[in-house]
Protein backbone atom coordinates (compact mmCIF):
# COMPACT_ATOMS: atom_id res chain seq x y z
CA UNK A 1 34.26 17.72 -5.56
CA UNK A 2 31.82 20.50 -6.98
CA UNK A 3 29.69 17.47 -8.32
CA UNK A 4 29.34 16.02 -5.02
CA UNK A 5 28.72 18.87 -3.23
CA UNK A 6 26.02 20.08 -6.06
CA UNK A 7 24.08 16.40 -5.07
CA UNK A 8 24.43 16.57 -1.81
CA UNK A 9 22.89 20.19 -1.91
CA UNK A 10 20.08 18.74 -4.25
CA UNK A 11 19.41 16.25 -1.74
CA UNK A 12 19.38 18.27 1.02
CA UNK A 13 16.96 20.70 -0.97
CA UNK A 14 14.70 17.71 -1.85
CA UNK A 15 14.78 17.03 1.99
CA UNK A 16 13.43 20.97 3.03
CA UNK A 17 10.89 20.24 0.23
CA UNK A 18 9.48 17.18 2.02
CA UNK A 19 8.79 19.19 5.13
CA UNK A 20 6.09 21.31 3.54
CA UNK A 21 4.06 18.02 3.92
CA UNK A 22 4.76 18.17 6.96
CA UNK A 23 3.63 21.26 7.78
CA UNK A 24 0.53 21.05 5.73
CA UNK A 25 -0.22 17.82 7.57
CA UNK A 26 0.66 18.71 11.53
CA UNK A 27 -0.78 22.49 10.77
CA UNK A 28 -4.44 20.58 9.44
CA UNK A 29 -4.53 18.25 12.42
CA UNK A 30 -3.70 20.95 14.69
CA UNK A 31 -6.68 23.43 12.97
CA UNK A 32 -9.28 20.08 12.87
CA UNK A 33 -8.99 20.50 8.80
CA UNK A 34 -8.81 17.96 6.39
CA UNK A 35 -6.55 17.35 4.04
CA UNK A 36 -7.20 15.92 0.25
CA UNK A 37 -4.62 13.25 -0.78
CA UNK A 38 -4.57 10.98 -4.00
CA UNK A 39 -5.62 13.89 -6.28
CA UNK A 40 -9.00 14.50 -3.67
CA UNK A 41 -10.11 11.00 -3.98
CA UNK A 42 -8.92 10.51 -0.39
CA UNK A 43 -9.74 12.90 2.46
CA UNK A 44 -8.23 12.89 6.08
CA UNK A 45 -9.32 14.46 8.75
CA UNK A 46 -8.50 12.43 11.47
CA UNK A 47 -5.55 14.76 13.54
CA UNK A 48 -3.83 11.34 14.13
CA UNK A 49 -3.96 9.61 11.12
CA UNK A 50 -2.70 13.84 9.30
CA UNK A 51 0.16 13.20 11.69
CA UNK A 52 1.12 9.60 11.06
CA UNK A 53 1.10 11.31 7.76
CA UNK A 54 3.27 14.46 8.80
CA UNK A 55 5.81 12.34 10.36
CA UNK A 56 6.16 9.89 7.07
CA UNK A 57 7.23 13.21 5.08
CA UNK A 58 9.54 14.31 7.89
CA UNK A 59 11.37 10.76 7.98
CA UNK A 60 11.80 10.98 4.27
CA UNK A 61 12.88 14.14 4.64
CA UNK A 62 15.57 13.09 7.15
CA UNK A 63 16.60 9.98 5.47
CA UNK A 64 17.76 12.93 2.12
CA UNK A 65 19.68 14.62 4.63
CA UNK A 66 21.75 11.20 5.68
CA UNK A 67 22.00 10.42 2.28
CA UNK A 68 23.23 14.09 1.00
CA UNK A 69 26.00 13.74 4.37
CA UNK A 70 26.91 9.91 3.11
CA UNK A 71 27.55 11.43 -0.63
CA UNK A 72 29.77 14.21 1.02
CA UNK A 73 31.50 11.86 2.87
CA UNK A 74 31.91 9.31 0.39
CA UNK A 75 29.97 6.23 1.98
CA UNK A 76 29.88 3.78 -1.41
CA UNK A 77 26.48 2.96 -1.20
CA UNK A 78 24.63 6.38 -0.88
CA UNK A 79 22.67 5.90 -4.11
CA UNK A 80 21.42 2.78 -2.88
CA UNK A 81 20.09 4.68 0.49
CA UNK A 82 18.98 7.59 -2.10
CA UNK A 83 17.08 4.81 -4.55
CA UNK A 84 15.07 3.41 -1.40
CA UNK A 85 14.97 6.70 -0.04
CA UNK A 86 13.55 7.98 -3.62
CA UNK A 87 11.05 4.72 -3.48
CA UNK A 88 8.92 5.78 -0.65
CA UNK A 89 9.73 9.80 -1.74
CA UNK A 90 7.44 8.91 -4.54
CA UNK A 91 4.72 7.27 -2.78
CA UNK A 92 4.10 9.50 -0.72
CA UNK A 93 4.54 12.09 -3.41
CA UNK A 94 1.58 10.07 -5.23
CA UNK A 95 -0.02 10.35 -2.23
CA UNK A 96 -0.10 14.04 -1.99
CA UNK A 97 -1.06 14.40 -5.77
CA UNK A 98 -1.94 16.97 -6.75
CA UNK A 99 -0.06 19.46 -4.96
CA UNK A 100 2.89 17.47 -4.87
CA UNK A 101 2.93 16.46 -8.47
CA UNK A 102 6.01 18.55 -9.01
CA UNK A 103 7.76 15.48 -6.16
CA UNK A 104 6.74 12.66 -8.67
CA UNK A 105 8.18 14.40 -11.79
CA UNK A 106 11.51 15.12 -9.49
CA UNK A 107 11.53 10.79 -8.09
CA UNK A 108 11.22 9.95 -11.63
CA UNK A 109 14.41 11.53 -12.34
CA UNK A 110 16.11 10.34 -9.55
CA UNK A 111 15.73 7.38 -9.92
CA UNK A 112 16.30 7.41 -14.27
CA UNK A 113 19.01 8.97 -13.14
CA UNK A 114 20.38 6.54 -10.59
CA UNK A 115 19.41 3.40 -12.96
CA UNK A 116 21.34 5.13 -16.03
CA UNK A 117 24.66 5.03 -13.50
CA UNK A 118 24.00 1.50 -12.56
CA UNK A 119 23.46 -0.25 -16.30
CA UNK A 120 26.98 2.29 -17.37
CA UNK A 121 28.57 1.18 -14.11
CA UNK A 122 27.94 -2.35 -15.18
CA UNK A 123 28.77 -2.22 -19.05
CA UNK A 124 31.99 -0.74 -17.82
């Protein structure tokens, strides 16, 4: 039980971690700034487009926190939510390079992580 509840926390800290995109992007459009993504080679300033951005982190932020509760609870195919989940985590963690370099190294390792349980899952 510790283990679960140490991954569901991990998620759930992943999750609060996403929102600082958010808040970076909503907090730009609101100011009329610009924001740098894809290591500066990419620069938004449109307030709608830095929202459609915003809300991107904020649903992958969500989605962590459904798939830290269906961990806790037990649902049998949370890693699967966590690997698609982790999928778009990373692009948009590419996305936000460099700041969010930090979220690519972390995706990485989810989903090593995740692929490592699958290939002993299925030598077992």
């Amino acid at each position: 039980m510790a283990w679960s509840a140490g991954v569901s926390l991990f998620l759930v800290a992943h999750a609060v971690a996403h929102l600082v995109g958010t808040s970076r992007a909503f907090q730009a459009a609101d100011d009329g700034e610009s924001l740098d993504y894809l290591g500066g080679a990419w620069r938004i300033g449109d307030p709608s487009l830095l929202r459609l951005v915003g809300i991107a982190w904020a649903v992958v932020a969500v989605a962590y926190v459904a798939a830290a509760i269906g961990e806790w609870l037990g649902w049998r195919a949370w890693w699967q939510f966590v690997a698609v989940v982790t999928v778009f985590s990373l692009g948009l963690s590419i996305l936000g390079l460099w700041e969010a370099w930090v979220g690519v190294v972390i995706d990485l390792t989810i989903l090593a992580i995740l692929t490592s349980w699958v290939r002993r899952a299925h030598a077992a």
